[in-house]
PDB file of N, CA and C in Angstrom:
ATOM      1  N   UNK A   1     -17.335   4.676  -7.060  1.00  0.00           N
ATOM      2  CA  UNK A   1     -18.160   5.284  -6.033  1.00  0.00           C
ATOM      3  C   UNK A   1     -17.877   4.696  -4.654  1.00  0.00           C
ATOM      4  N   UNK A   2     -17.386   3.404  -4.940  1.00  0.00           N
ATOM      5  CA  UNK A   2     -16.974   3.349  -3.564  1.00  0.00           C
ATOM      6  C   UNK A   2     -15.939   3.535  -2.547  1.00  0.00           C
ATOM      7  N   UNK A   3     -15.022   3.713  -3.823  1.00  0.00           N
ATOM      8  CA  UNK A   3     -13.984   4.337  -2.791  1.00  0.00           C
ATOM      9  C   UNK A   3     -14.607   5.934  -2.109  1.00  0.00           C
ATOM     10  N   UNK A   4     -14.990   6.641  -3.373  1.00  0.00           N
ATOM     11  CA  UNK A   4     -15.521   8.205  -2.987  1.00  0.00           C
ATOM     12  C   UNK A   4     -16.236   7.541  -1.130  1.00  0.00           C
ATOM     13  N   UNK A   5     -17.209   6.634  -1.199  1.00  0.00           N
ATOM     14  CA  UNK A   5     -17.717   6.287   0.053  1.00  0.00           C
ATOM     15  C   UNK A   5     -17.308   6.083   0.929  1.00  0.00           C
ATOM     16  N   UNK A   6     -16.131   5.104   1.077  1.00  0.00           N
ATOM     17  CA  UNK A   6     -15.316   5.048   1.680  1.00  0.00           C
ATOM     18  C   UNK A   6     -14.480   6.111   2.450  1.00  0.00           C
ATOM     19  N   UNK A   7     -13.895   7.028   1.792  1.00  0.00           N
ATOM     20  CA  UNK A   7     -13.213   7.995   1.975  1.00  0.00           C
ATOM     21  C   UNK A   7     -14.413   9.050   2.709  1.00  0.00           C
ATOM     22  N   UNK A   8     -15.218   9.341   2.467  1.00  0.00           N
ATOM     23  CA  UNK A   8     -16.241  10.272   3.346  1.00  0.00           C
ATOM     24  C   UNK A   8     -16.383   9.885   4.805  1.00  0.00           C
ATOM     25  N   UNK A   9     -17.091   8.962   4.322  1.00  0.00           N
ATOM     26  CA  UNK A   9     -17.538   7.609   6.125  1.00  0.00           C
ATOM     27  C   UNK A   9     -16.254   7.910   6.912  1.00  0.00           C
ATOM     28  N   UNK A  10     -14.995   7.604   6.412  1.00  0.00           N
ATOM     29  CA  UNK A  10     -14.127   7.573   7.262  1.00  0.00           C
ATOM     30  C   UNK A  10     -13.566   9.229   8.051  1.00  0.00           C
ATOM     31  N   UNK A  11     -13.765   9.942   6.672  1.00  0.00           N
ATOM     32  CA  UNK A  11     -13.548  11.564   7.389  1.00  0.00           C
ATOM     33  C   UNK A  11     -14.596  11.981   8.585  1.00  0.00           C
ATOM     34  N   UNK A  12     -15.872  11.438   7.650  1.00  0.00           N
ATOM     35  CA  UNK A  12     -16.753  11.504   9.287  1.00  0.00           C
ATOM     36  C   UNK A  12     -16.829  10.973  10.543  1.00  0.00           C
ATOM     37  N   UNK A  13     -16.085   9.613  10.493  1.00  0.00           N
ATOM     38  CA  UNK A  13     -15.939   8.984  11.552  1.00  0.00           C
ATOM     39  C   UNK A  13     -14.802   9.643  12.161  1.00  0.00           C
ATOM     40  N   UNK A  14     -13.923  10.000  11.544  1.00  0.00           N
ATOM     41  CA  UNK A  14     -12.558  11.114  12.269  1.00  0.00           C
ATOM     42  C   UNK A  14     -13.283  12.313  13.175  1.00  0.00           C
ATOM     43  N   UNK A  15     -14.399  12.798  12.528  1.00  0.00           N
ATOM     44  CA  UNK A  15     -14.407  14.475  12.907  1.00  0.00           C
ATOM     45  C   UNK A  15     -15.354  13.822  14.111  1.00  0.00           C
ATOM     46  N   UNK A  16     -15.968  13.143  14.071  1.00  0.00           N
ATOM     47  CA  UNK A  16     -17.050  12.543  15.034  1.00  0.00           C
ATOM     48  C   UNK A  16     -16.645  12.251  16.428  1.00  0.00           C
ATOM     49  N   UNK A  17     -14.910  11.491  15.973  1.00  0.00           N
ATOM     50  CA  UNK A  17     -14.485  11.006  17.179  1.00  0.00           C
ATOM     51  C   UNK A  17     -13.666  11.773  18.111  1.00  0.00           C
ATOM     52  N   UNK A  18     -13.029  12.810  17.332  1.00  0.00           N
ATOM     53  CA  UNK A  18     -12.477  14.491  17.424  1.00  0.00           C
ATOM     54  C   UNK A  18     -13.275  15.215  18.570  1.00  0.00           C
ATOM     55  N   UNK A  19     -14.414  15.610  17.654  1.00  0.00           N
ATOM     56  CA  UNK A  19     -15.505  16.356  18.842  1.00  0.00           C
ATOM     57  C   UNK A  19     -16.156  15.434  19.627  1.00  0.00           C
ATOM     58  N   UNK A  20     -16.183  14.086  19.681  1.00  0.00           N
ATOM     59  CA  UNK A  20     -16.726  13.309  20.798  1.00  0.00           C
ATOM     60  C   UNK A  20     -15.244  13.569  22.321  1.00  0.00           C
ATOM     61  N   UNK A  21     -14.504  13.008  22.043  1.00  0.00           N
ATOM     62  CA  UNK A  21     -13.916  13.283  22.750  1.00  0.00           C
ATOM     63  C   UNK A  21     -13.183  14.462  23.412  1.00  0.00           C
ATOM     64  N   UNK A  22     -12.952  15.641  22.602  1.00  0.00           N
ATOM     65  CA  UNK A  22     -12.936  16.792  23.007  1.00  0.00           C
ATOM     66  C   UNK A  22     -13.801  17.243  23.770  1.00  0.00           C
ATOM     67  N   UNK A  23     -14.997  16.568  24.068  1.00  0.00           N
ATOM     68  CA  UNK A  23     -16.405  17.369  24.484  1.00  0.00           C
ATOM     69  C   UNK A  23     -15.939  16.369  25.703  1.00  0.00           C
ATOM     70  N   UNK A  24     -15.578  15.127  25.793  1.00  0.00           N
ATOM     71  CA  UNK A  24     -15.163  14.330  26.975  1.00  0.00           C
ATOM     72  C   UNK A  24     -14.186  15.346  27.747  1.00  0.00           C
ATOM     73  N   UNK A  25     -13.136  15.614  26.861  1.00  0.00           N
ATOM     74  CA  UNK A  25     -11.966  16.324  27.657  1.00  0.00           C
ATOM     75  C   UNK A  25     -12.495  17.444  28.639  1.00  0.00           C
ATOM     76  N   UNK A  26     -13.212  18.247  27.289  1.00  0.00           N
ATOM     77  CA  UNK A  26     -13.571  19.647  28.263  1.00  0.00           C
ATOM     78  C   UNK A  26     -14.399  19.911  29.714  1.00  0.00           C
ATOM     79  N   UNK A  27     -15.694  18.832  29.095  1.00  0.00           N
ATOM     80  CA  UNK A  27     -16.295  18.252  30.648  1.00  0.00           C
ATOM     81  C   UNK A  27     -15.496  18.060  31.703  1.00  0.00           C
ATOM     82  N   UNK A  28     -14.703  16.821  31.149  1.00  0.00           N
ATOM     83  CA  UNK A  28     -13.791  16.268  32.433  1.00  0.00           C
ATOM     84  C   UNK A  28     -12.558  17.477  33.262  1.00  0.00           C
ATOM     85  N   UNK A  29     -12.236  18.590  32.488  1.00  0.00           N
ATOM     86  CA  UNK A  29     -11.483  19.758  33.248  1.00  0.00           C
ATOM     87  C   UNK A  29     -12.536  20.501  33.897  1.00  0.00           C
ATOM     88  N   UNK A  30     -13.614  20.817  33.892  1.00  0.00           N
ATOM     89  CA  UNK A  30     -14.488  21.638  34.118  1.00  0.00           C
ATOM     90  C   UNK A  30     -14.704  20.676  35.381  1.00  0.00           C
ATOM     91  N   UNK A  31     -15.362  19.755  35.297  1.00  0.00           N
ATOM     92  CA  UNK A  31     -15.685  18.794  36.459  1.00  0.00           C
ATOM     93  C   UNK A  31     -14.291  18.697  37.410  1.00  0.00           C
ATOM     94  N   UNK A  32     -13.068  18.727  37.198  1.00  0.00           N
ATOM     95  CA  UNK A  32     -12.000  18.546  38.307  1.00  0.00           C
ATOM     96  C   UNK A  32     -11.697  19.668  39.005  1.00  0.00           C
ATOM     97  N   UNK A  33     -11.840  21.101  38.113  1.00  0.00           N
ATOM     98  CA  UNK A  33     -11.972  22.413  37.971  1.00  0.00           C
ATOM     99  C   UNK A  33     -12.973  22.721  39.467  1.00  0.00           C
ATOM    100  N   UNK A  34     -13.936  22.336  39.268  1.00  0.00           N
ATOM    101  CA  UNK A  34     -15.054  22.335  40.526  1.00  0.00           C
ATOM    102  C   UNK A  34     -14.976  21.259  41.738  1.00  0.00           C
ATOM    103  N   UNK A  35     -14.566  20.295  40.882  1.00  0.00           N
ATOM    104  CA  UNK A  35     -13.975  19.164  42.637  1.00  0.00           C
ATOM    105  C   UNK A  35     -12.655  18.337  42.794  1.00  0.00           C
ATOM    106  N   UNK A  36     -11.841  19.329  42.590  1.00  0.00           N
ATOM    107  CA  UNK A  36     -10.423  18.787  42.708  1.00  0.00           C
ATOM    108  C   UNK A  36     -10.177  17.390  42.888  1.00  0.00           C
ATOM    109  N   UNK A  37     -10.704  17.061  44.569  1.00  0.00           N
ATOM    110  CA  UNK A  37     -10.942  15.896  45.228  1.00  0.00           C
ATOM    111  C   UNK A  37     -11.430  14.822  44.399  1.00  0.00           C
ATOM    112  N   UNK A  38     -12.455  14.751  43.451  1.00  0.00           N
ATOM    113  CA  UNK A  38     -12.314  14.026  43.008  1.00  0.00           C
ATOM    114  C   UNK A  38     -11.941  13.725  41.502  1.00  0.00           C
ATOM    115  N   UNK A  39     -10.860  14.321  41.626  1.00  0.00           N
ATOM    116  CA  UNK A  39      -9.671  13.782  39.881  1.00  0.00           C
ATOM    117  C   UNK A  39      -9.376  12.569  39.816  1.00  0.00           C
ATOM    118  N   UNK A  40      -9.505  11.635  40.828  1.00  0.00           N
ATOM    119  CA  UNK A  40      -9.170   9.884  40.139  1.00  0.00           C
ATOM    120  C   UNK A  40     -10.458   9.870  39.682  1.00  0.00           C
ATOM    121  N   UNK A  41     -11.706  10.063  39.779  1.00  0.00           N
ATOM    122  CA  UNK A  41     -12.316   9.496  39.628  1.00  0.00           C
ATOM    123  C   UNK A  41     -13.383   9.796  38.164  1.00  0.00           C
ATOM    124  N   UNK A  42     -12.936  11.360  38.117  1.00  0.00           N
ATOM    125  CA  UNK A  42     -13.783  11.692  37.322  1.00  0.00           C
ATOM    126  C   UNK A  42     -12.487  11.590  35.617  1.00  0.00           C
ATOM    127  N   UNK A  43     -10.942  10.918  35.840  1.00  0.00           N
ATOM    128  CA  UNK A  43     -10.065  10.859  35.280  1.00  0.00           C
ATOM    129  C   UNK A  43     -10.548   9.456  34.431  1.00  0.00           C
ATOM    130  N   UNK A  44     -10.587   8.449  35.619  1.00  0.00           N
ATOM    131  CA  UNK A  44     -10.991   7.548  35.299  1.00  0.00           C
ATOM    132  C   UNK A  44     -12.478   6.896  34.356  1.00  0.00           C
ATOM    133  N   UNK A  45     -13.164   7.545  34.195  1.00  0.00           N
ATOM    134  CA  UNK A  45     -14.327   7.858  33.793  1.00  0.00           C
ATOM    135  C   UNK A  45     -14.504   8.176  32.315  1.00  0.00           C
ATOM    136  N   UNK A  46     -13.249   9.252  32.259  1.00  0.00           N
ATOM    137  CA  UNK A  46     -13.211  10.073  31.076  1.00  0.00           C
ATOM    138  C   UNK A  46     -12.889   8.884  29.931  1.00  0.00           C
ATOM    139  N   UNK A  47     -11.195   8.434  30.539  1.00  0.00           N
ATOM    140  CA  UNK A  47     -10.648   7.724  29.471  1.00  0.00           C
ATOM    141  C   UNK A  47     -11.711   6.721  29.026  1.00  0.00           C
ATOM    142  N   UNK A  48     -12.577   5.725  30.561  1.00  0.00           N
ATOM    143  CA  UNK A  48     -13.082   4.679  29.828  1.00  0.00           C
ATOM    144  C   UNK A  48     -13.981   5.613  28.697  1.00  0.00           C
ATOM    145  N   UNK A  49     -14.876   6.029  28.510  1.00  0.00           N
ATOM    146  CA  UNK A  49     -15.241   6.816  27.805  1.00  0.00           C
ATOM    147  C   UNK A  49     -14.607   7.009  26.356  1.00  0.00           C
ATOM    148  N   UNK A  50     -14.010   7.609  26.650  1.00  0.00           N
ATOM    149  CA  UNK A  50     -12.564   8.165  25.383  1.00  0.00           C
ATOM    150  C   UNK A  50     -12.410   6.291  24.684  1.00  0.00           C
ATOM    151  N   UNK A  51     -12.119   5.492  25.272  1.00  0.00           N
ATOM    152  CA  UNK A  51     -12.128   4.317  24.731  1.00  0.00           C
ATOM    153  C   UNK A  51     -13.114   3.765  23.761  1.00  0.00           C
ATOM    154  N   UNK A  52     -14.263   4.086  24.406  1.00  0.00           N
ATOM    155  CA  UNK A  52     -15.373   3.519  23.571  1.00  0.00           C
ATOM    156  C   UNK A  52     -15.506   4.134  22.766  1.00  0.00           C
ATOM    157  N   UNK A  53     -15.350   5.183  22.373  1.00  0.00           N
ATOM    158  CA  UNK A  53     -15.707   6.000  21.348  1.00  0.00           C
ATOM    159  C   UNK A  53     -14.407   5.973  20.096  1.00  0.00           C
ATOM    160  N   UNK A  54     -13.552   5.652  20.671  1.00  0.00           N
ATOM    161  CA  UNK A  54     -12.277   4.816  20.172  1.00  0.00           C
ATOM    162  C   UNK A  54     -12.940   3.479  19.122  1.00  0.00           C
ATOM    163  N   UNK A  55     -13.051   2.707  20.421  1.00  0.00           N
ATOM    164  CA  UNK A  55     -13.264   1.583  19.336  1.00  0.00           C
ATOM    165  C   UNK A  55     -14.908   1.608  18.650  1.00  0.00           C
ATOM    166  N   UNK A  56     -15.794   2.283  18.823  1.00  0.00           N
ATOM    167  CA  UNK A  56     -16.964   2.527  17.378  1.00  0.00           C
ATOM    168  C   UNK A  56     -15.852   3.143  16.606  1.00  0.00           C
ATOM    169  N   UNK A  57     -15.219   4.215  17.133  1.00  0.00           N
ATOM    170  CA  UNK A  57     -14.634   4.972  15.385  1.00  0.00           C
ATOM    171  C   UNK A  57     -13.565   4.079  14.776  1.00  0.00           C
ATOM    172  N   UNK A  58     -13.307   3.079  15.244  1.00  0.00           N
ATOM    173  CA  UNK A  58     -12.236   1.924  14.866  1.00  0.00           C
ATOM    174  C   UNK A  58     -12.829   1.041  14.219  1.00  0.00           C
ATOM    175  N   UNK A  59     -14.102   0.583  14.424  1.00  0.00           N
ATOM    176  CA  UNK A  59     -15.037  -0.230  13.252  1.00  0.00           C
ATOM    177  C   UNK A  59     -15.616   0.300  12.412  1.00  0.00           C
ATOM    178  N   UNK A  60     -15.755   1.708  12.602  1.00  0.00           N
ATOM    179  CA  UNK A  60     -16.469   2.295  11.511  1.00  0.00           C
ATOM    180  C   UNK A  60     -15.341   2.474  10.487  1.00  0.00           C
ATOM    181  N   UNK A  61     -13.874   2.831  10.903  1.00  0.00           N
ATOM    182  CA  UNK A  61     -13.108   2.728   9.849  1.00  0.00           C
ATOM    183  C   UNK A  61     -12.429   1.553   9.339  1.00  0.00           C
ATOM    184  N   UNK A  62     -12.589   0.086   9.738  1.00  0.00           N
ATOM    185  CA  UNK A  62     -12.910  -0.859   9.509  1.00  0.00           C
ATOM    186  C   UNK A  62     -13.892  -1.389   8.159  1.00  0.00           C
ATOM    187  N   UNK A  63     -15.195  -0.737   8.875  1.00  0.00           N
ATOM    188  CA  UNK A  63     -16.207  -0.713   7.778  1.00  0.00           C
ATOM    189  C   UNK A  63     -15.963  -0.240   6.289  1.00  0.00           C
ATOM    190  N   UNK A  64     -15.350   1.335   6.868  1.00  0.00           N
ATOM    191  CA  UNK A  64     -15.185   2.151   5.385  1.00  0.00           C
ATOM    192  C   UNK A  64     -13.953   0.832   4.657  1.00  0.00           C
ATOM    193  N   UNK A  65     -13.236   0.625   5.133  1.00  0.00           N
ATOM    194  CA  UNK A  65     -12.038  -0.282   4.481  1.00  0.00           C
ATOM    195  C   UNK A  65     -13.015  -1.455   3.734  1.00  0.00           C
ATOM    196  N   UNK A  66     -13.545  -2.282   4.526  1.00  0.00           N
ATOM    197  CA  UNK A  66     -13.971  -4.059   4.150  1.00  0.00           C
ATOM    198  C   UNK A  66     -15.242  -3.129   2.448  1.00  0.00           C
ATOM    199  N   UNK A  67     -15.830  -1.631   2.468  1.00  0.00           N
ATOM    200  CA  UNK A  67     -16.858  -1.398   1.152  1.00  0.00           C
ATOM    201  C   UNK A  67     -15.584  -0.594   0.088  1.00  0.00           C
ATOM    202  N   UNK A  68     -14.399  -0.126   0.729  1.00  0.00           N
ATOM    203  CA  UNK A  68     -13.110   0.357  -0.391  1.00  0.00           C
ATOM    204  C   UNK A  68     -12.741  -0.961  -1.191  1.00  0.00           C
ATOM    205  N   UNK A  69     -12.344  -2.218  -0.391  1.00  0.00           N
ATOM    206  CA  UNK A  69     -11.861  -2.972  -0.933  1.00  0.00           C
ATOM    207  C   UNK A  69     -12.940  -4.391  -1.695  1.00  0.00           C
ATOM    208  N   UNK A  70     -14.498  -3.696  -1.454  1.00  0.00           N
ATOM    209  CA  UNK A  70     -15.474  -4.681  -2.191  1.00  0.00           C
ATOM    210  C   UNK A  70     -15.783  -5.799  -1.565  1.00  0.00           C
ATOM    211  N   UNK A  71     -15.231  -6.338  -0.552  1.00  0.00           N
ATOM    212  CA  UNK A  71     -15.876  -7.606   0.345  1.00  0.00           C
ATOM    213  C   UNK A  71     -17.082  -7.494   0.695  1.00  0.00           C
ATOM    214  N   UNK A  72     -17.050  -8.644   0.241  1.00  0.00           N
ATOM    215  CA  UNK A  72     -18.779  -9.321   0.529  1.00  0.00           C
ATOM    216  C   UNK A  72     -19.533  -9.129  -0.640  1.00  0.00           C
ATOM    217  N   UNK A  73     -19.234  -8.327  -1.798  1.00  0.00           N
ATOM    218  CA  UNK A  73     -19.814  -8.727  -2.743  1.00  0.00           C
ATOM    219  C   UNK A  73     -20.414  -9.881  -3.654  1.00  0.00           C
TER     220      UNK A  73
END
């Protein structure tokens, strides 16, 4: 069962981080779309963004790994 667990958590943490950031992307064209002028800034913004959501979905698949392989039992 825990791999089955494993393997879910992690598909969800994929699709999570998919439409998190897609929803970053699309904002961020729409927003440059309306103020050209400011594309460094609203560029800059995005990625940090895009990052963080990076690294939660990087511990969460972390997580799924450390309950696949039974640590801490």
């Amino acid at each position: 069962m825990g791999f089955l667990a494993a393997g879910l958590g992690a598909g969800i943490i994929a699709i999570g981080a998919g439409i998190g950031i897609g929803m970053i992307g699309k904002g961020a064209t729409e927003s440059i779309a309306r103020q050209p002028e400011a594309a460094g800034d609203i560029r800059g913004a995005m990625l940090l963004t895009a990052v963080f959501i990076e690294g939660v979905a990087l511990i969460g698949a972390i997580v799924c790994i450390i309950l696949a392989l039974g640590i801490g039992q």
